[in-house]
C-alpha atoms as a PDB file:
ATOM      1  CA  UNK A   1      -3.457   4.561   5.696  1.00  0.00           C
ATOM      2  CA  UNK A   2      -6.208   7.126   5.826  1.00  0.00           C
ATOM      3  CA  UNK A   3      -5.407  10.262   8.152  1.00  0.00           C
ATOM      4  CA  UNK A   4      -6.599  12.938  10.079  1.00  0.00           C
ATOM      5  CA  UNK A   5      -3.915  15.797  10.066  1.00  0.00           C
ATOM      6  CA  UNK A   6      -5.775  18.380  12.260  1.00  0.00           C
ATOM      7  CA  UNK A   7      -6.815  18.086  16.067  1.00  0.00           C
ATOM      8  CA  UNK A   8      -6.117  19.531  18.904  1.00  0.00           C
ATOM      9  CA  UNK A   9      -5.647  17.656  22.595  1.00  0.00           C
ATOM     10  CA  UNK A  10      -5.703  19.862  25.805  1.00  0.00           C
ATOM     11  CA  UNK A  11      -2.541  20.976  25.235  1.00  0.00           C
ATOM     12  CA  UNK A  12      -4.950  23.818  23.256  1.00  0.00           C
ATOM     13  CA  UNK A  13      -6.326  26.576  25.442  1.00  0.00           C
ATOM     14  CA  UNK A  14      -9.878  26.321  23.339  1.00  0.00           C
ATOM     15  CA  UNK A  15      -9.388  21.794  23.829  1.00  0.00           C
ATOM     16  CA  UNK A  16      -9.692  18.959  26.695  1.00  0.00           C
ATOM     17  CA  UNK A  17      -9.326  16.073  24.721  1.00  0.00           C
ATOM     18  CA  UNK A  18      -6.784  13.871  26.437  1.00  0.00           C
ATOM     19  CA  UNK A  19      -4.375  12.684  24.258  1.00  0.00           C
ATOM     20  CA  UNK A  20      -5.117   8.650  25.120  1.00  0.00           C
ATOM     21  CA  UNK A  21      -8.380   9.286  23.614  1.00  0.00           C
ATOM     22  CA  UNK A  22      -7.494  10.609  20.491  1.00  0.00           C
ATOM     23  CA  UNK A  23      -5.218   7.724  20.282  1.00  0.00           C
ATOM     24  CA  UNK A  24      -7.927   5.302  21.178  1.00  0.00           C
ATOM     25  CA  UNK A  25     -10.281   6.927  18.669  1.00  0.00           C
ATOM     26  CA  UNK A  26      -8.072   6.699  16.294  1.00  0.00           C
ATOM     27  CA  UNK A  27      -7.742   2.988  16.444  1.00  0.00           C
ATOM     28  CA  UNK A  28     -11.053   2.430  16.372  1.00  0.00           C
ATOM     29  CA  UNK A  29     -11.751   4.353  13.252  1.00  0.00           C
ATOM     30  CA  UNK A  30      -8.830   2.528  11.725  1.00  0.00           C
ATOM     31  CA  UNK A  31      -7.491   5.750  10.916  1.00  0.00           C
ATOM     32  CA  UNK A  32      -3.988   7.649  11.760  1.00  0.00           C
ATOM     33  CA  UNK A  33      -3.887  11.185  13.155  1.00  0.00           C
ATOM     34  CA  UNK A  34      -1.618  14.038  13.824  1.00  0.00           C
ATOM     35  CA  UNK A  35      -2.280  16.433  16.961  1.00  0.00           C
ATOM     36  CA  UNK A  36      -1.534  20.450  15.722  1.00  0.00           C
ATOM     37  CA  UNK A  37      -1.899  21.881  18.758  1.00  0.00           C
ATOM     38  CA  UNK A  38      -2.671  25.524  18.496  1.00  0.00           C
ATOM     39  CA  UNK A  39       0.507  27.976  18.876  1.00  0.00           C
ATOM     40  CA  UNK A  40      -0.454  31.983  18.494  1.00  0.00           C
ATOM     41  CA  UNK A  41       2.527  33.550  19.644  1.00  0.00           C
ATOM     42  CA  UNK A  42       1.584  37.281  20.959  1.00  0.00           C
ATOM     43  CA  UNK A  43      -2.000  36.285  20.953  1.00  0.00           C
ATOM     44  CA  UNK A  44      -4.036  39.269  22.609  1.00  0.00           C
ATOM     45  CA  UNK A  45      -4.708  37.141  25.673  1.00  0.00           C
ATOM     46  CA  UNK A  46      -2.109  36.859  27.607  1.00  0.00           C
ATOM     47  CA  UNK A  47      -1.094  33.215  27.957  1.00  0.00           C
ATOM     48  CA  UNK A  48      -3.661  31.848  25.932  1.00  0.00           C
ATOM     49  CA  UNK A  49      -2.956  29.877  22.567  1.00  0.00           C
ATOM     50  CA  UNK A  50       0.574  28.898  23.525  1.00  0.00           C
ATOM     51  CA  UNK A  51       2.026  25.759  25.142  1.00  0.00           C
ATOM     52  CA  UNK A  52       5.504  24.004  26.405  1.00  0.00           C
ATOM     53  CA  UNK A  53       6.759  22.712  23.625  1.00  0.00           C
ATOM     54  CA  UNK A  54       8.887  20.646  25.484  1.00  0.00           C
ATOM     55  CA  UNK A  55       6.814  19.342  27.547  1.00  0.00           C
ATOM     56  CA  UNK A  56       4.679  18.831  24.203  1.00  0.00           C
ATOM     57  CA  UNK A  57       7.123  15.935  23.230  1.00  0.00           C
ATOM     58  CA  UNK A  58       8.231  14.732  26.252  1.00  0.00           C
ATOM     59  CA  UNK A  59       4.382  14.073  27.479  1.00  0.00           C
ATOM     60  CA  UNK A  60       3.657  12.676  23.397  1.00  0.00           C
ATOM     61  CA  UNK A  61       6.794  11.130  22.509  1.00  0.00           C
ATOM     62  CA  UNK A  62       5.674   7.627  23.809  1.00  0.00           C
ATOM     63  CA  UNK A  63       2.433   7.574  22.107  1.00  0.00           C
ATOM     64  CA  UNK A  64       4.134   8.446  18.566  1.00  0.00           C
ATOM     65  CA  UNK A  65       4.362   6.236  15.697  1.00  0.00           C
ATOM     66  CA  UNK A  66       3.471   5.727  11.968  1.00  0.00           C
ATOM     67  CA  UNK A  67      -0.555   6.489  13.477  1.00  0.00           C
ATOM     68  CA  UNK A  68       0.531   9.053  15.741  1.00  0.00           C
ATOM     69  CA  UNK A  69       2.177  12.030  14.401  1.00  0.00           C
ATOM     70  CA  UNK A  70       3.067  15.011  16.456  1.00  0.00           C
ATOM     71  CA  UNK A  71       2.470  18.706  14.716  1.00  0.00           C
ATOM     72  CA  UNK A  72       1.497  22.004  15.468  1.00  0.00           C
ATOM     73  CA  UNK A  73      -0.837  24.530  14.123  1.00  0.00           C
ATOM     74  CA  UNK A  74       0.979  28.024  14.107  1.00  0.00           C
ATOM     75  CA  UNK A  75      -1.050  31.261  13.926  1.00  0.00           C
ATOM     76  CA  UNK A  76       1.140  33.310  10.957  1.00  0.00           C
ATOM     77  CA  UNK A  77       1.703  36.741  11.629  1.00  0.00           C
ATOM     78  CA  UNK A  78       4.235  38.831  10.299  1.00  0.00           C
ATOM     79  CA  UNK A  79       4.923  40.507  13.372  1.00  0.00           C
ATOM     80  CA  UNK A  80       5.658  37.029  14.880  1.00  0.00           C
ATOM     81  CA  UNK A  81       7.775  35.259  11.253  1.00  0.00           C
ATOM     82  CA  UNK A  82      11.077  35.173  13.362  1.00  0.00           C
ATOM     83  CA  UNK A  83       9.682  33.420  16.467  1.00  0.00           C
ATOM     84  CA  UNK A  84       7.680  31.167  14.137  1.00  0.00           C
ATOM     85  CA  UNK A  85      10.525  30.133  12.250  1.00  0.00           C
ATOM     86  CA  UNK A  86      12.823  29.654  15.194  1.00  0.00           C
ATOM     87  CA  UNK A  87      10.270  27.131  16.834  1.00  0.00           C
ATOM     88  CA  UNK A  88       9.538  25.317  13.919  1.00  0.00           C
ATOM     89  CA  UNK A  89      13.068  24.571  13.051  1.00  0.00           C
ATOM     90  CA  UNK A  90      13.622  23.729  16.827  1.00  0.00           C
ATOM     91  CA  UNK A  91      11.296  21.098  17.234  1.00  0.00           C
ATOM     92  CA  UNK A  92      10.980  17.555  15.235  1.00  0.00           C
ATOM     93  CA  UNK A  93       7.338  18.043  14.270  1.00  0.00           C
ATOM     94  CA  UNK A  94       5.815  16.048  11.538  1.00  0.00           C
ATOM     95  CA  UNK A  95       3.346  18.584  10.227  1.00  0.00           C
ATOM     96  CA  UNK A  96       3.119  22.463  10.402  1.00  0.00           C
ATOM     97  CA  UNK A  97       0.018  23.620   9.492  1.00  0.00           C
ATOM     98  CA  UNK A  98      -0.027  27.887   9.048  1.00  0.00           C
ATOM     99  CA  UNK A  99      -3.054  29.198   9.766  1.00  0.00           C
ATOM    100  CA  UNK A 100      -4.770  32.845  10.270  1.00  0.00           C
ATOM    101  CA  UNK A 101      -6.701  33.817  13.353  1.00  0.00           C
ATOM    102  CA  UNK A 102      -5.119  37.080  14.388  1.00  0.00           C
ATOM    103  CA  UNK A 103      -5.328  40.472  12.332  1.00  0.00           C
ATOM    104  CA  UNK A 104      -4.417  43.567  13.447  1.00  0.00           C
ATOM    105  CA  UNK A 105      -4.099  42.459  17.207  1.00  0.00           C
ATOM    106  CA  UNK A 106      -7.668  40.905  17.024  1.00  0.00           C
ATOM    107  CA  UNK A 107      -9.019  37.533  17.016  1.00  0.00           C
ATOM    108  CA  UNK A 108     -11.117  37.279  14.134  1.00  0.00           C
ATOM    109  CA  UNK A 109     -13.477  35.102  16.589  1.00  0.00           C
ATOM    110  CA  UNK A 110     -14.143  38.610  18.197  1.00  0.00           C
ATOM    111  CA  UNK A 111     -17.306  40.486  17.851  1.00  0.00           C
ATOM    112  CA  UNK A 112     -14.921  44.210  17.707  1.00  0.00           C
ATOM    113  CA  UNK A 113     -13.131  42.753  14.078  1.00  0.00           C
ATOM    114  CA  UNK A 114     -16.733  43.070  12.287  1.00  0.00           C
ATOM    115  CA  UNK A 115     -17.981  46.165  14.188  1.00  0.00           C
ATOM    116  CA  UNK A 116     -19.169  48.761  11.527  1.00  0.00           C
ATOM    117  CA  UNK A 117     -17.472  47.373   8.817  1.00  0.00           C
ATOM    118  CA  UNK A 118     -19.092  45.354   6.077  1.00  0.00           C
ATOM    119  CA  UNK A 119     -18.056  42.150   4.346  1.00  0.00           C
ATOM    120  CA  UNK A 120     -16.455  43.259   1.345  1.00  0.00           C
ATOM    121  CA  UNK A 121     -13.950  44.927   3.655  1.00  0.00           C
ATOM    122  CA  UNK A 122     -13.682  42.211   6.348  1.00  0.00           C
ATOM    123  CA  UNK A 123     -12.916  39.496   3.822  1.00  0.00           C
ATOM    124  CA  UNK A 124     -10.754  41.474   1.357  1.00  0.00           C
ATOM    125  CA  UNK A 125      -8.446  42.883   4.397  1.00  0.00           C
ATOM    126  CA  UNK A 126      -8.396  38.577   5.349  1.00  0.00           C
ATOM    127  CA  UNK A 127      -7.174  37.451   2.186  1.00  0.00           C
ATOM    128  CA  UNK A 128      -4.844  40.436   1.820  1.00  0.00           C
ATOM    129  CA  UNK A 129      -3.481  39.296   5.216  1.00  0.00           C
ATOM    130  CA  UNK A 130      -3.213  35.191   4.143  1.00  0.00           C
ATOM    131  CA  UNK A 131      -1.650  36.230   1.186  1.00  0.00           C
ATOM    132  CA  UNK A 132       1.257  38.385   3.294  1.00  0.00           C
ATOM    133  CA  UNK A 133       1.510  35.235   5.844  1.00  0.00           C
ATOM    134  CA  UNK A 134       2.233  32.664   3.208  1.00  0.00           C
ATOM    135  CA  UNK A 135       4.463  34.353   1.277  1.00  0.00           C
ATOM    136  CA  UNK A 136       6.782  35.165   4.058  1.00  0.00           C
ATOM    137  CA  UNK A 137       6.103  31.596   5.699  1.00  0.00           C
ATOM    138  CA  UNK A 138       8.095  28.917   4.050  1.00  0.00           C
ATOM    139  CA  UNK A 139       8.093  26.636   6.659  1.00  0.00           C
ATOM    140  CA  UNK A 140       4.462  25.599   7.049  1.00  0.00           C
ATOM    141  CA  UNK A 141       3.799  22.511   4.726  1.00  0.00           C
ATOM    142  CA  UNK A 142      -0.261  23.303   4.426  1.00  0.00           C
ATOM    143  CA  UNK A 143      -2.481  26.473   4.578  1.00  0.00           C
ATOM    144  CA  UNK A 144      -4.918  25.611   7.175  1.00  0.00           C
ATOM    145  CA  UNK A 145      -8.648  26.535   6.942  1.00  0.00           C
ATOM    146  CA  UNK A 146      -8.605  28.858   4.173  1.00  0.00           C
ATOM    147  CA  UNK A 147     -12.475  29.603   4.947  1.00  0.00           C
ATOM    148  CA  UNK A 148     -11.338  30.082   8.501  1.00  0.00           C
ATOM    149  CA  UNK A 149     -13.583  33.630   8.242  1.00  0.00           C
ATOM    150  CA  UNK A 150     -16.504  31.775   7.923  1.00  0.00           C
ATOM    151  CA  UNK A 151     -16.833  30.245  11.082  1.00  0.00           C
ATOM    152  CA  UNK A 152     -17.167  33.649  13.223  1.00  0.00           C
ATOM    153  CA  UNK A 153     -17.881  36.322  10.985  1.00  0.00           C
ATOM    154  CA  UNK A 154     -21.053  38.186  12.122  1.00  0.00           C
ATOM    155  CA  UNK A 155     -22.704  38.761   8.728  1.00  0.00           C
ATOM    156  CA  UNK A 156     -26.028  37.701   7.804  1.00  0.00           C
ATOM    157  CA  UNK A 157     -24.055  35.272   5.478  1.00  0.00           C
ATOM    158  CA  UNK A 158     -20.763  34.910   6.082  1.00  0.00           C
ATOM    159  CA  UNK A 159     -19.991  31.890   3.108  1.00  0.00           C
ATOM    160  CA  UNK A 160     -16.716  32.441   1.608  1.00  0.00           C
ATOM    161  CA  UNK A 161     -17.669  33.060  -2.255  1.00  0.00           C
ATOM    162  CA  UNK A 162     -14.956  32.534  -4.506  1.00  0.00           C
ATOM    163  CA  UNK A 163     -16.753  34.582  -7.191  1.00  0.00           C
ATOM    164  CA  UNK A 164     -16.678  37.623  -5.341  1.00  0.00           C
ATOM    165  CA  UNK A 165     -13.407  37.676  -3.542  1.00  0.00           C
ATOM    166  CA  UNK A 166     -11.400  36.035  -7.040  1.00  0.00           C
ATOM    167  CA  UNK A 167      -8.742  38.109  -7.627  1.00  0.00           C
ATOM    168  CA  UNK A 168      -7.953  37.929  -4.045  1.00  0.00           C
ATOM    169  CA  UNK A 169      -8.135  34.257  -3.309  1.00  0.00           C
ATOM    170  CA  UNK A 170      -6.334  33.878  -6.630  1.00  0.00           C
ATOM    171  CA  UNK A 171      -3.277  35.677  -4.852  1.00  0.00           C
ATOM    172  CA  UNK A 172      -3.373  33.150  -2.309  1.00  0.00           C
ATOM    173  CA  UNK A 173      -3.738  29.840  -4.335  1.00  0.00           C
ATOM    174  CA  UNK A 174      -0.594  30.775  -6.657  1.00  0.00           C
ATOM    175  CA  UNK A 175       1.588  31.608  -3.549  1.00  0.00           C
ATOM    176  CA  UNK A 176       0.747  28.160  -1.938  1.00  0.00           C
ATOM    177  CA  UNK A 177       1.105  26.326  -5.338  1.00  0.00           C
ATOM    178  CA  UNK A 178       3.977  27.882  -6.649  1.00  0.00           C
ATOM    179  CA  UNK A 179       5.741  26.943  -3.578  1.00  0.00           C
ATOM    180  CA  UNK A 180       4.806  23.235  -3.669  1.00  0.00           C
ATOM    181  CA  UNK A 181       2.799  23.663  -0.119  1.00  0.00           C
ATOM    182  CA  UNK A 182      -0.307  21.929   0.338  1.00  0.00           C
ATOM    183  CA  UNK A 183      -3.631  23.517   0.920  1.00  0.00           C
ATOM    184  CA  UNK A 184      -5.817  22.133   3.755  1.00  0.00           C
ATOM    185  CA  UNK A 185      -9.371  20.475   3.322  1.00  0.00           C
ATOM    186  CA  UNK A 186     -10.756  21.582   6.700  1.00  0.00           C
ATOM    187  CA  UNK A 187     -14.385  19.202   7.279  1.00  0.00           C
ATOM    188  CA  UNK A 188     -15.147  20.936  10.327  1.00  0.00           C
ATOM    189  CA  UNK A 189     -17.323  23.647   8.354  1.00  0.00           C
ATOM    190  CA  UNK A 190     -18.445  20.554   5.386  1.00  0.00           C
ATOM    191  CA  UNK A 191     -21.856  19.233   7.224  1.00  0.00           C
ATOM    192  CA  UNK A 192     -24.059  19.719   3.904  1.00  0.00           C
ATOM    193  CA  UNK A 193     -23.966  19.574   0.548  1.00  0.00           C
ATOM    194  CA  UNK A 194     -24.390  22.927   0.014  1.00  0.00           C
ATOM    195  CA  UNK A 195     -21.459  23.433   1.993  1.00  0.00           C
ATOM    196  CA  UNK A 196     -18.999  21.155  -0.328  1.00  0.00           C
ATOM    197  CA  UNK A 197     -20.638  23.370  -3.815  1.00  0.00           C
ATOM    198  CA  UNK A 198     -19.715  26.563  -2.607  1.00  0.00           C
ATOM    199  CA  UNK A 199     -16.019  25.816  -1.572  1.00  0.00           C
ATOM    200  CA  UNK A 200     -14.739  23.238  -4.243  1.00  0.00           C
ATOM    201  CA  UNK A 201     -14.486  26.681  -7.044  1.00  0.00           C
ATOM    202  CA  UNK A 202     -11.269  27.090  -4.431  1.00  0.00           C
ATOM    203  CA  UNK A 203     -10.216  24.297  -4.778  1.00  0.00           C
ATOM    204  CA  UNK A 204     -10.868  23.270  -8.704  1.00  0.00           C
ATOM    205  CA  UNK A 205      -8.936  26.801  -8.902  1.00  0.00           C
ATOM    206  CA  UNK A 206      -5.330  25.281  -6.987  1.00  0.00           C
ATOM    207  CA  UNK A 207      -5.354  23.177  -8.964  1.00  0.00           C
ATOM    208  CA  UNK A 208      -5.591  25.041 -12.124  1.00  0.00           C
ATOM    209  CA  UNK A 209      -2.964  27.475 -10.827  1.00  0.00           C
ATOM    210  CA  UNK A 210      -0.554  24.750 -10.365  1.00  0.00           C
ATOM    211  CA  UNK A 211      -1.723  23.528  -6.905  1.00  0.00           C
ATOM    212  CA  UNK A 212      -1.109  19.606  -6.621  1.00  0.00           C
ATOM    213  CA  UNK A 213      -1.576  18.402  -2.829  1.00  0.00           C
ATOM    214  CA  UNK A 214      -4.122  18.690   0.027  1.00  0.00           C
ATOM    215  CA  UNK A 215      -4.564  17.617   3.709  1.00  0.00           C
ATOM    216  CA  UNK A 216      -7.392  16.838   5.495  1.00  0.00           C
ATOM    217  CA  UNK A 217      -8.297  17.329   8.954  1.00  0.00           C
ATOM    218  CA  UNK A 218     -11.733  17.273  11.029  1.00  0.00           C
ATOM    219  CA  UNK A 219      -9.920  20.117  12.940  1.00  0.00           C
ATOM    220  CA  UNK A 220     -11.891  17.797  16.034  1.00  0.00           C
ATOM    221  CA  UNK A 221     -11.337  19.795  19.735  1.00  0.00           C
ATOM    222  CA  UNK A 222     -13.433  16.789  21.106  1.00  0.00           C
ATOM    223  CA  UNK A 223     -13.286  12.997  21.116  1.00  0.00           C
ATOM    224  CA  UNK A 224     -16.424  12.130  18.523  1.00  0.00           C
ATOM    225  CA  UNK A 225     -14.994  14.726  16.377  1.00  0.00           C
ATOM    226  CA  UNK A 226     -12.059  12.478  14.614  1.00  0.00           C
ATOM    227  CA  UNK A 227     -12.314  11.941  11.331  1.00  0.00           C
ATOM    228  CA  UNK A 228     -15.052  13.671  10.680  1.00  0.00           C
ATOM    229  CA  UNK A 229     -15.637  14.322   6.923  1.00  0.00           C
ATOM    230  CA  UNK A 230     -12.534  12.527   5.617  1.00  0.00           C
ATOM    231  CA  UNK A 231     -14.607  10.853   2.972  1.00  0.00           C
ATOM    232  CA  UNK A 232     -16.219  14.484   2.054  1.00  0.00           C
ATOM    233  CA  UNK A 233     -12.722  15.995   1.874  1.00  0.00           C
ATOM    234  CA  UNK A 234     -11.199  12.899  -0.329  1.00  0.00           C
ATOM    235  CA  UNK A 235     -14.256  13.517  -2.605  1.00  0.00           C
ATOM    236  CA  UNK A 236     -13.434  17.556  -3.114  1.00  0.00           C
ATOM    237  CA  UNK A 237      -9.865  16.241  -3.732  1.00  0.00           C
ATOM    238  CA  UNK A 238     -11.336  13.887  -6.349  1.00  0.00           C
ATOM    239  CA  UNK A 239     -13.273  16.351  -7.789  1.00  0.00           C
ATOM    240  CA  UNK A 240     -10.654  18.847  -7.811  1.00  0.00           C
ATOM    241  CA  UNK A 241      -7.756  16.253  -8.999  1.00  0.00           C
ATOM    242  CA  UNK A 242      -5.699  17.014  -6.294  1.00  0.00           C
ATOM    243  CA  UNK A 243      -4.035  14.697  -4.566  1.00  0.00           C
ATOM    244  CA  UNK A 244      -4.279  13.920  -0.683  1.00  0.00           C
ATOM    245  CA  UNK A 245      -1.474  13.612   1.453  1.00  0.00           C
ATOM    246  CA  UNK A 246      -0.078  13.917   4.865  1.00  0.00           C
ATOM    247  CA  UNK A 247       3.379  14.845   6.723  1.00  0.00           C
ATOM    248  CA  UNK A 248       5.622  12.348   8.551  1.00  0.00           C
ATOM    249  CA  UNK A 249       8.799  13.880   9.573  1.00  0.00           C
ATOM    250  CA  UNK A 250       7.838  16.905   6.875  1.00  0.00           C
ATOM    251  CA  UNK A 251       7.737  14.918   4.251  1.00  0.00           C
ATOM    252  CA  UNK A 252       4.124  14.297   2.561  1.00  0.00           C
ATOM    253  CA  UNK A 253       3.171  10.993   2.214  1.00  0.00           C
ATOM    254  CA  UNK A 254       0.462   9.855  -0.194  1.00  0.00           C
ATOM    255  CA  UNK A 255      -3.029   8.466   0.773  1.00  0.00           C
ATOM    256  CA  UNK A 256      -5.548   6.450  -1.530  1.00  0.00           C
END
């Protein structure tokens, strides 16, 4: 069973994908997915990035099976580790994916994280951040987006370059590897080819530090988003010789 481990319903402040149509996408595509709806504890905004987690499961619950896995996507701070780590261990979710949006109080989405500062500085201060989150989050099964930066970051090329930020990323792969956590392919960003050649160094590199398993998600916020770019993301795994996997119950399960 091919899956797509990253989506988000309307249970996400930033989605209003119904969950009925995620499922009914899903069995079109022949695929199985897991929802990771977004949780940012003390996001900046009040209210925004957090949901009921109860109601989470009671509303989902019915629509779960061995398709239909029910996660969550947690913004890692270390401000927020306790909270984190109560709510994980709370909850039955399949799939924790630990991700980084929030330094220093700001969304990196913001315009103010990049103002007068240049991109050696932005992207060293990220990694330096990811590498604080996952070694003081041991409950997250993947690293989500690792080229998360890339989406928002207001330089005049804002590619993630594993060449120039080695010794940092480096940090960051051995942490994940060395504790047996996955690191997620995310396909949202993976729409050319050029794309694909300047982020499989990363991942050629888990592997070579020890790294072993990956997950892939389209990340999809809207309907005809789902499973977009599995096939690219099992080809980097190829490439890479990792192997591709997702979580039922937290336990990864192996996909061909």
């Amino acid at each position: 069973m091919l899956f797509d481990s990253h989506m988000h319903t309307c249970f996400s402040t930033d989605s209003k994908m119904k969950m009925d149509e995620a499922v009914a996408r899903g069995r079109e595509l022949d695929i199985g997915i897991t929802i990771t709806e977004h949780m940012d504890i003390a996001y900046p905004e009040p209210m925004s990035f957090i949901f009921d987690v109860e109601k989470y499961f009671a509303d989902y619950n019915t629509f779960r099976s061995d398709k239909v896995l029910l996660g969550i996507e947690i913004g890692m701070r270390s401000d927020c580790l306790e909270e984190n780590c109560k709510l994980v261990e709370k909850y039955p979710f399949d799939y924790v994916i630990g991700s980084v949006h929030v330094i220093d109080n700001i969304d990196i989405y913001a315009a103010e994280f990049y103002h007068e500062r240049d991109k050696k500085d932005v992207y060293e201060q990220y990694f330096k951040t990811m590498k604080q989150c996952v070694t003081c989050y041991d409950s997250i099964h993947s690293l989500g987006h690792i080229d998360y930066i890339a989406r928002y970051a207001r330089f005049k090329d804002p590619e993630v370059y594993y060449h120039e930020f080695k010794d940092y990323i480096d940090e960051v792969l051995l942490i994940v590897a060395q504790k047996g956590k996955a690191l997620e392919i995310n396909t949202r960003r993976l729409v050319t080819k050029e794309a694909v050649e300047i982020i499989m160094p990363i991942y050629k590199r888990f592997y070579e530090v020890g790294g072993r398993l990956v997950t892939i998600g389209s990340d999809a916020h809207h309907v005809k988003d789902i499973g977009r770019g599995l096939d690219v993301g099992f080809e980097i795994a190829e490439r890479s010789k990792l192997d591709v996997v997702y979580f039922k119950d937290g336990k990864p399960q192996y996909q061909k």
